[in-house]
PDB file of N, CA and C in Angstrom:
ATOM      1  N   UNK A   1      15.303 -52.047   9.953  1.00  0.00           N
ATOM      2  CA  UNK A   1      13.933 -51.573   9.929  1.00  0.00           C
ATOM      3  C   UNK A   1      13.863 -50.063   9.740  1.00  0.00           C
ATOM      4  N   UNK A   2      15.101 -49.171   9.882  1.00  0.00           N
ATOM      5  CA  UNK A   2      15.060 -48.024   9.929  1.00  0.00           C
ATOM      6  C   UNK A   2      14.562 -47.679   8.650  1.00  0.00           C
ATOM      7  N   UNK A   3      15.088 -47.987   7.353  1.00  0.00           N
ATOM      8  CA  UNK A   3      14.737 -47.210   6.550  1.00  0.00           C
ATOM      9  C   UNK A   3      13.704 -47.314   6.161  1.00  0.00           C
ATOM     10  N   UNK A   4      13.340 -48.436   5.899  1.00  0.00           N
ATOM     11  CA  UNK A   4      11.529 -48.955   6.226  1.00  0.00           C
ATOM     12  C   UNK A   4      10.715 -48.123   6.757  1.00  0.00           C
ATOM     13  N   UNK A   5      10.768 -47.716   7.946  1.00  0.00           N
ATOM     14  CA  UNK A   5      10.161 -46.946   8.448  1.00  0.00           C
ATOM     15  C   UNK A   5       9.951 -46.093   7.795  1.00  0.00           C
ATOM     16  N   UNK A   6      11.522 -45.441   7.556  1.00  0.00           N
ATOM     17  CA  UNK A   6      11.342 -43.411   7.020  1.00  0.00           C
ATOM     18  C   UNK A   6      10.515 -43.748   5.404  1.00  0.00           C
ATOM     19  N   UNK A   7      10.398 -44.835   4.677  1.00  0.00           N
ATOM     20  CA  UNK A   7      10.235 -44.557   3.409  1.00  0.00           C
ATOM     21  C   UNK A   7       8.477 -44.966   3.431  1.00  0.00           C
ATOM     22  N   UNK A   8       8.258 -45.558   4.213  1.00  0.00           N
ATOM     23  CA  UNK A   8       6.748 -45.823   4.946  1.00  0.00           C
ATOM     24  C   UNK A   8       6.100 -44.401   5.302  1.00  0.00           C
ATOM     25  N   UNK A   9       6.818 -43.882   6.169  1.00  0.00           N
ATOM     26  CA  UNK A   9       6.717 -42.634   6.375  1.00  0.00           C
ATOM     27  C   UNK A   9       6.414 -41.715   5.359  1.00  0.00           C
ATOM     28  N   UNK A  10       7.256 -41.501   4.532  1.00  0.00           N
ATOM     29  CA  UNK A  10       7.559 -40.754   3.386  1.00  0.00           C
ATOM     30  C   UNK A  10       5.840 -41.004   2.565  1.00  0.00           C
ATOM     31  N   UNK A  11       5.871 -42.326   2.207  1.00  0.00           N
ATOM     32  CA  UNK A  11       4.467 -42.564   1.488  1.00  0.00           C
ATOM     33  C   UNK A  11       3.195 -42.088   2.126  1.00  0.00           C
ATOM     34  N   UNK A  12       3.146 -42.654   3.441  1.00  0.00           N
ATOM     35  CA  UNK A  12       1.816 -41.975   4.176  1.00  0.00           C
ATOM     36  C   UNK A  12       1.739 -40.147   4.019  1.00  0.00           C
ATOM     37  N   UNK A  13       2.644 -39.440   3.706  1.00  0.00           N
ATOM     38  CA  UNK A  13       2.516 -37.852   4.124  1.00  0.00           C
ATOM     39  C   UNK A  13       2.188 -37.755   2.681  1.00  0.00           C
ATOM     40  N   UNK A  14       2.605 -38.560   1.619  1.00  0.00           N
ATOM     41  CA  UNK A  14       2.560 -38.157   0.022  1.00  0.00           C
ATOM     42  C   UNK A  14       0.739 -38.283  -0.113  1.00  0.00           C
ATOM     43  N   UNK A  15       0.464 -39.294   0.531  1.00  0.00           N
ATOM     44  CA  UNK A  15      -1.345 -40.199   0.671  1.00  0.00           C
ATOM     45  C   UNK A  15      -1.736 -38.658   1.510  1.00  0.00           C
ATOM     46  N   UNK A  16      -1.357 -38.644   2.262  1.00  0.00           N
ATOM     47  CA  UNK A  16      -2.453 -37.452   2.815  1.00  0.00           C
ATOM     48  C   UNK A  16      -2.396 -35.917   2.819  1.00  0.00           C
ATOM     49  N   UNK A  17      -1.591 -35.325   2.138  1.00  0.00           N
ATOM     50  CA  UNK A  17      -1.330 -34.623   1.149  1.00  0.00           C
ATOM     51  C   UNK A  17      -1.758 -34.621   0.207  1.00  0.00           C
ATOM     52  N   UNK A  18      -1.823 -35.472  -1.038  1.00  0.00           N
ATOM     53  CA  UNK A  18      -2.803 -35.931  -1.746  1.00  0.00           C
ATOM     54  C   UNK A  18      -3.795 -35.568  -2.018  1.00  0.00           C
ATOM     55  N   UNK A  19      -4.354 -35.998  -0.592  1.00  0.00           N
ATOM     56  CA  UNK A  19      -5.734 -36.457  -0.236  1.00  0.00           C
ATOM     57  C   UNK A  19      -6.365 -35.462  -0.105  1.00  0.00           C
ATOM     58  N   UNK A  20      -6.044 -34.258   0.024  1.00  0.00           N
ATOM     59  CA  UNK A  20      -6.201 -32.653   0.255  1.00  0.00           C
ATOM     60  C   UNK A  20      -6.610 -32.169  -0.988  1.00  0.00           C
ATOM     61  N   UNK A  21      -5.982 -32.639  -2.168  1.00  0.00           N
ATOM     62  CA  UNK A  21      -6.347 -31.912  -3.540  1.00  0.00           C
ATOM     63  C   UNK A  21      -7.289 -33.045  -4.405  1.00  0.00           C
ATOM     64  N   UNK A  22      -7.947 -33.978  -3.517  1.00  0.00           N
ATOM     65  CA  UNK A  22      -8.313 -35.169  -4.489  1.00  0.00           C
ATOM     66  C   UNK A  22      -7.304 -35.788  -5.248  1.00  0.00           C
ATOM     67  N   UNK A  23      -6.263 -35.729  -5.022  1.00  0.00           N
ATOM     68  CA  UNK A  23      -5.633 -36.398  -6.279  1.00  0.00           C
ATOM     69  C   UNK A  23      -5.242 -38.033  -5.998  1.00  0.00           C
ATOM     70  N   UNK A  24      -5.173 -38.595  -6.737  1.00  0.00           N
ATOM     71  CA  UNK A  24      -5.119 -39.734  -6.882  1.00  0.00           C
ATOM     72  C   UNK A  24      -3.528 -40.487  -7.845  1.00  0.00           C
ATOM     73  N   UNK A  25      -2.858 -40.888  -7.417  1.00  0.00           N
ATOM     74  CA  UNK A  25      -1.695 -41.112  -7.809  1.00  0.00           C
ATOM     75  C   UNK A  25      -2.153 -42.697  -8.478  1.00  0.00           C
ATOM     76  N   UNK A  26      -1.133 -42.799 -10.141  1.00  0.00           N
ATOM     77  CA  UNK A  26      -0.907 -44.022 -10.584  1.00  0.00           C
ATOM     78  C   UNK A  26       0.018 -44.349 -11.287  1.00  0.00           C
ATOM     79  N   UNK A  27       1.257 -43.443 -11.249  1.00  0.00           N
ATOM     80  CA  UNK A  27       2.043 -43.829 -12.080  1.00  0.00           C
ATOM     81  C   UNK A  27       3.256 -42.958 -10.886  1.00  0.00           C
ATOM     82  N   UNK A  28       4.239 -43.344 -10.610  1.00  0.00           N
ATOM     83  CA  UNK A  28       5.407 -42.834  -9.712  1.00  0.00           C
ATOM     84  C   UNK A  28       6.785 -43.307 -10.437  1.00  0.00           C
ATOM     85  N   UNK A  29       7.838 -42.265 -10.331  1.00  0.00           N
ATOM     86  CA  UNK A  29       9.085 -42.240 -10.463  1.00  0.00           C
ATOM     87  C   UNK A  29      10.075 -42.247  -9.479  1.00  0.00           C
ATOM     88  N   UNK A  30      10.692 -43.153  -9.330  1.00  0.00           N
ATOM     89  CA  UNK A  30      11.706 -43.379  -7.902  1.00  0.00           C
ATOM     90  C   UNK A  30      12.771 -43.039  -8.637  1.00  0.00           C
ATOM     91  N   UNK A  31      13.476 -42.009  -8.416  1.00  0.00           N
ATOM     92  CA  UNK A  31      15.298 -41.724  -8.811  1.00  0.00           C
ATOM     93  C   UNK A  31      15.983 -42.389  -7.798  1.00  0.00           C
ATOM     94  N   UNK A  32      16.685 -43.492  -8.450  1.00  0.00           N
ATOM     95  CA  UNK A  32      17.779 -44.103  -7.679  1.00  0.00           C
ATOM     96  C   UNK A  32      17.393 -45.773  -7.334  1.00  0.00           C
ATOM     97  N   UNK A  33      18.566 -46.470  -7.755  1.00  0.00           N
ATOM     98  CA  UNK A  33      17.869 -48.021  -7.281  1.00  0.00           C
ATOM     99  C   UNK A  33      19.023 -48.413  -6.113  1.00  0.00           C
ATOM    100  N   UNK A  34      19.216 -47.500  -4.472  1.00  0.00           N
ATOM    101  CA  UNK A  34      19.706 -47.760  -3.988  1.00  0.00           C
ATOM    102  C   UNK A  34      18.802 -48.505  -2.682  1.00  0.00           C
ATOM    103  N   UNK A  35      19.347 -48.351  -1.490  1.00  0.00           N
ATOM    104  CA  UNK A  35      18.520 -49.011  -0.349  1.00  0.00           C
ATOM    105  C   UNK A  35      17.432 -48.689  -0.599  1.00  0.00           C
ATOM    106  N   UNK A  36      17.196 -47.090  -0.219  1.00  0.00           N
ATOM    107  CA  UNK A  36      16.287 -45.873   0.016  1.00  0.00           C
ATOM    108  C   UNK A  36      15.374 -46.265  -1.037  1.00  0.00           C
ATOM    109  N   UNK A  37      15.822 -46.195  -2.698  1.00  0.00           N
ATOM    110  CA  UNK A  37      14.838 -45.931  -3.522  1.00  0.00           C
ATOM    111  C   UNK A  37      14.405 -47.467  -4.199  1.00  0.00           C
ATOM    112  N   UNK A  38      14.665 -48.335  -3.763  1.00  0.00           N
ATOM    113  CA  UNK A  38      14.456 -50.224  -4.016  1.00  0.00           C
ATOM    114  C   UNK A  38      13.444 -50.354  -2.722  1.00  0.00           C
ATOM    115  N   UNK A  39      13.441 -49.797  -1.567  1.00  0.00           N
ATOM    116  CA  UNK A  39      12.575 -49.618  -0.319  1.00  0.00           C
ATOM    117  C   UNK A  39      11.358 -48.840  -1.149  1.00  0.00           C
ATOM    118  N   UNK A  40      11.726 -47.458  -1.370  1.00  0.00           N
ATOM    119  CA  UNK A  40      10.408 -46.687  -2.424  1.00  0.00           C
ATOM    120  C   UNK A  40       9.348 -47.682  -3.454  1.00  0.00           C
ATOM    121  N   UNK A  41      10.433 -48.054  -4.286  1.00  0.00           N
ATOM    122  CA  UNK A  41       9.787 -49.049  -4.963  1.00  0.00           C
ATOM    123  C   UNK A  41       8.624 -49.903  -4.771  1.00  0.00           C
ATOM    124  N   UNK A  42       9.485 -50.856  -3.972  1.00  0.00           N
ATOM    125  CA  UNK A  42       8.548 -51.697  -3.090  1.00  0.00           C
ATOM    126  C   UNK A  42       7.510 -51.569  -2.667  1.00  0.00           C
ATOM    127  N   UNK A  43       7.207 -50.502  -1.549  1.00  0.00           N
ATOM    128  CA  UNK A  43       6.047 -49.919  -1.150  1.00  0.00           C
ATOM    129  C   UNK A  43       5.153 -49.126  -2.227  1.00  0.00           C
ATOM    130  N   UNK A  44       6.051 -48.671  -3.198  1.00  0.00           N
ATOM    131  CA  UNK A  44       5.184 -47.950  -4.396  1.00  0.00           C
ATOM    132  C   UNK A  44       3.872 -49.003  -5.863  1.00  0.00           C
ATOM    133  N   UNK A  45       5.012 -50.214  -5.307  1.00  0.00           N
ATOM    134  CA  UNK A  45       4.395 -51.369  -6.074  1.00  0.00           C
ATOM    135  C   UNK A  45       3.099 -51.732  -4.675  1.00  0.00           C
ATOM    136  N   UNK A  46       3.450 -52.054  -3.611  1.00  0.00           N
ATOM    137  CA  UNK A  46       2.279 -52.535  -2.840  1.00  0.00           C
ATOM    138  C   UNK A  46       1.003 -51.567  -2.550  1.00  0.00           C
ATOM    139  N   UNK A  47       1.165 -50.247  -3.293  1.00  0.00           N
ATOM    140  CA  UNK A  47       0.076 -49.347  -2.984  1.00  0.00           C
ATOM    141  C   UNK A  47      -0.702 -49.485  -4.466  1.00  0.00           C
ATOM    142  N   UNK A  48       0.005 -50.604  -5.341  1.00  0.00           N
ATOM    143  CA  UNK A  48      -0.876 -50.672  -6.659  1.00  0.00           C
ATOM    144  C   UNK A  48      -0.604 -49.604  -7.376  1.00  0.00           C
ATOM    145  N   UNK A  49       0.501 -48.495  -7.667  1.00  0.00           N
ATOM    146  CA  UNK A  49       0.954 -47.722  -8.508  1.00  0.00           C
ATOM    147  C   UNK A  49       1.783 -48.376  -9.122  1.00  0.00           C
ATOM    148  N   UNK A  50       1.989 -48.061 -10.983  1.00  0.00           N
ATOM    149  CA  UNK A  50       3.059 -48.239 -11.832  1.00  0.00           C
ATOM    150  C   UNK A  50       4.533 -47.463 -11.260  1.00  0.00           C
ATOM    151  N   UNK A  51       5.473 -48.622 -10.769  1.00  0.00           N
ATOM    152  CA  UNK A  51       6.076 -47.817 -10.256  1.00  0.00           C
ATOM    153  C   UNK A  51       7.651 -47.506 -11.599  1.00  0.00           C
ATOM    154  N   UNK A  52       8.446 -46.731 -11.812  1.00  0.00           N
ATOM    155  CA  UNK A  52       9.661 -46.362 -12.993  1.00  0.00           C
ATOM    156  C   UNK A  52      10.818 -46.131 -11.815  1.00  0.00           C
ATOM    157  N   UNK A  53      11.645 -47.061 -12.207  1.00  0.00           N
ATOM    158  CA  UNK A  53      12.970 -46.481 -11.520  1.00  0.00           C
ATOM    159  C   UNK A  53      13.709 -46.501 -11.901  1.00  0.00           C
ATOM    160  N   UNK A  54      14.950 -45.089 -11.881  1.00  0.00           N
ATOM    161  CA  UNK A  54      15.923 -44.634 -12.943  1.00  0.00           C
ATOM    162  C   UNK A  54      16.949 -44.298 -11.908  1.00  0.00           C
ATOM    163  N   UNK A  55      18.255 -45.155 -12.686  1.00  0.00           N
ATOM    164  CA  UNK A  55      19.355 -44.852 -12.176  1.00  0.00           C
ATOM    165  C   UNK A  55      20.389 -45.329 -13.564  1.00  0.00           C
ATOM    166  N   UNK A  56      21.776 -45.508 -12.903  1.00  0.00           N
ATOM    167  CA  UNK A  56      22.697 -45.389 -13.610  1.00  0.00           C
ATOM    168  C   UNK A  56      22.909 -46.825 -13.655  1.00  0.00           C
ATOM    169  N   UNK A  57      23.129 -48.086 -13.045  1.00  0.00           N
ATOM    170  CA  UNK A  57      23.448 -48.719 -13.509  1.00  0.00           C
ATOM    171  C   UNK A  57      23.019 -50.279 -14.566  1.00  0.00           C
ATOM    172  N   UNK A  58      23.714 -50.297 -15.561  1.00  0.00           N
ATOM    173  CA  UNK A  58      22.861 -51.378 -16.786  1.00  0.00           C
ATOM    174  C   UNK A  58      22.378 -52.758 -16.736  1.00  0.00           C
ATOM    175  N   UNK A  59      23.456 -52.917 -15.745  1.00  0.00           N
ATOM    176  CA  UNK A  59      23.093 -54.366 -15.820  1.00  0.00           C
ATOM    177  C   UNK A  59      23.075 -54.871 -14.041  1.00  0.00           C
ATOM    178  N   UNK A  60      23.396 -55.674 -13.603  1.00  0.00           N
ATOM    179  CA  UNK A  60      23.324 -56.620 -12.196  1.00  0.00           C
ATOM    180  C   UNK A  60      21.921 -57.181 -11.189  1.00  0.00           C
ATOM    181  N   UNK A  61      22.351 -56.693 -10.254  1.00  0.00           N
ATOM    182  CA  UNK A  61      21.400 -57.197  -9.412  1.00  0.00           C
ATOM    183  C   UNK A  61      19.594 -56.099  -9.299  1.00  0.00           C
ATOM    184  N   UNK A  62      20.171 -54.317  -9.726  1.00  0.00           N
ATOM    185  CA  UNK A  62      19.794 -53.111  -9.449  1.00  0.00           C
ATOM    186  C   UNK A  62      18.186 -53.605  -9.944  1.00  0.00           C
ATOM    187  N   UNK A  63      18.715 -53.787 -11.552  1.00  0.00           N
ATOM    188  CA  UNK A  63      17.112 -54.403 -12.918  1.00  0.00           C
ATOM    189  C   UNK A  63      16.763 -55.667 -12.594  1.00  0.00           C
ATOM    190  N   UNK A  64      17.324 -56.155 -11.544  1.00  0.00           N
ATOM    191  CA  UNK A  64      16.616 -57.796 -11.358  1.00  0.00           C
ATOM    192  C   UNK A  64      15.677 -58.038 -10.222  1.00  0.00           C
ATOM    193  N   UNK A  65      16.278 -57.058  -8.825  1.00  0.00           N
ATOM    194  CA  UNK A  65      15.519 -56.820  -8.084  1.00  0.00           C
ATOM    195  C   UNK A  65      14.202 -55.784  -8.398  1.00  0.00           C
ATOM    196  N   UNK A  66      14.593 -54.693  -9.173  1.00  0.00           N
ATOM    197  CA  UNK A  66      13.382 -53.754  -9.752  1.00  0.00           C
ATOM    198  C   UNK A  66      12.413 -54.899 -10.689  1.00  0.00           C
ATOM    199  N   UNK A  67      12.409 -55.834 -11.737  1.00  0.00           N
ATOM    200  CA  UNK A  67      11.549 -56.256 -12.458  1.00  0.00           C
ATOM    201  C   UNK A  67      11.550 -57.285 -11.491  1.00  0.00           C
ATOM    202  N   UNK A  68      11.914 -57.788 -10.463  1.00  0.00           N
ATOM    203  CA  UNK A  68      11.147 -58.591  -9.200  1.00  0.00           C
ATOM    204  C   UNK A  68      10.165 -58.094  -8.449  1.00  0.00           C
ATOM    205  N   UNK A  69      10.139 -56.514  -8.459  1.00  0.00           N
ATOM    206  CA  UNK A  69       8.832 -56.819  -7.735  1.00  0.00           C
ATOM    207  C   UNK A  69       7.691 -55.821  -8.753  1.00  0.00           C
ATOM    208  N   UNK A  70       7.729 -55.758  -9.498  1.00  0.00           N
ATOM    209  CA  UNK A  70       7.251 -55.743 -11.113  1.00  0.00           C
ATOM    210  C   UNK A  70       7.499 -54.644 -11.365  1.00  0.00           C
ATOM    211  N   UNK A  71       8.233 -53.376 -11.463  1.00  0.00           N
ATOM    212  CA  UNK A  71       8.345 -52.246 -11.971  1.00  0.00           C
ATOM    213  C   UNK A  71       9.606 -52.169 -13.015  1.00  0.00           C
ATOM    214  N   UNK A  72       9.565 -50.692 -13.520  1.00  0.00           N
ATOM    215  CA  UNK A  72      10.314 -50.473 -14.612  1.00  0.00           C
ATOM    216  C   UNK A  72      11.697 -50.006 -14.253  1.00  0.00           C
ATOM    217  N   UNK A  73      13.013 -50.595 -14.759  1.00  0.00           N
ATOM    218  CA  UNK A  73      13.894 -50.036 -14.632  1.00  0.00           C
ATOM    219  C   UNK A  73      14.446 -49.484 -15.532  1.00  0.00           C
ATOM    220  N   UNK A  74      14.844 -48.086 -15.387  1.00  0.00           N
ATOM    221  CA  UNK A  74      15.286 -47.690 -16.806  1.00  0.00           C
ATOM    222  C   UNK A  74      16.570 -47.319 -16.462  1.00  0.00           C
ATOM    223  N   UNK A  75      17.441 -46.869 -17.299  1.00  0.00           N
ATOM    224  CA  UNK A  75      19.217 -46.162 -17.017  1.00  0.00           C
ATOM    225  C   UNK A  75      19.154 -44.983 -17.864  1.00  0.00           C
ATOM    226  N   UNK A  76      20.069 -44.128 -16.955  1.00  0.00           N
ATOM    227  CA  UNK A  76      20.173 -42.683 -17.081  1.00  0.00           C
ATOM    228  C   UNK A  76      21.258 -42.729 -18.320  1.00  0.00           C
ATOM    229  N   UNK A  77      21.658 -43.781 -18.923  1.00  0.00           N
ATOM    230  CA  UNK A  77      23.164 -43.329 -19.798  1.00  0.00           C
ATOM    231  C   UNK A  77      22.275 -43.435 -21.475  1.00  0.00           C
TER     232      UNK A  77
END
C-alpha cells in the first residue's frame, strides 16, 4: 500500500497546486513503466487524463499492463 499512498499523494499536491493557477490538466507524461510510474499511470488514467508512458523497454509485460489500463506506451530507443 506504500507506494499507493506516496503516488496518491503525489497527485493530490499536483490537483491543488493546479488549482492555484486555474489550470486544468489533460494530457500527462509518466517517465518510467516501473512500480512507481505503472502506480502514476493508473491513478493518472482514473482522474480521466490522457495518460503517455515512456520507458525503455519494447516488448513484455511493461506495454501490456500500460494499454490495460488504456494509456500510451511509448520506448525511448
Amino acid at each position: 500500500m506504500e507506494p499507493t499512498t506516496v503516488v496518491a499523494k503525489a497527485w493530490d499536491h499536483i490537483f491543488r497546486i493546479g488549482a492555484r493557477a486555474k489550470w486544468e490538466p489533460r494530457v500527462v507524461l509518466v517517465t518510467g513503466a516501473g512500480p512507481i510510474g505503472l502506480l502514476a499511470a493508473l491513478l493518472g488514467r482514473q482522474r480521466g487524463l490522457e495518460v503517455h508512458v515512456l520507458d525503455q523497454v519494447t516488448s513484455g509485460v511493461k506495454p501490456e499492463l500500460v494499454a490495460a489500463i488504456g494509456a500510451t506506451y511509448t520506448t525511448a530507443t
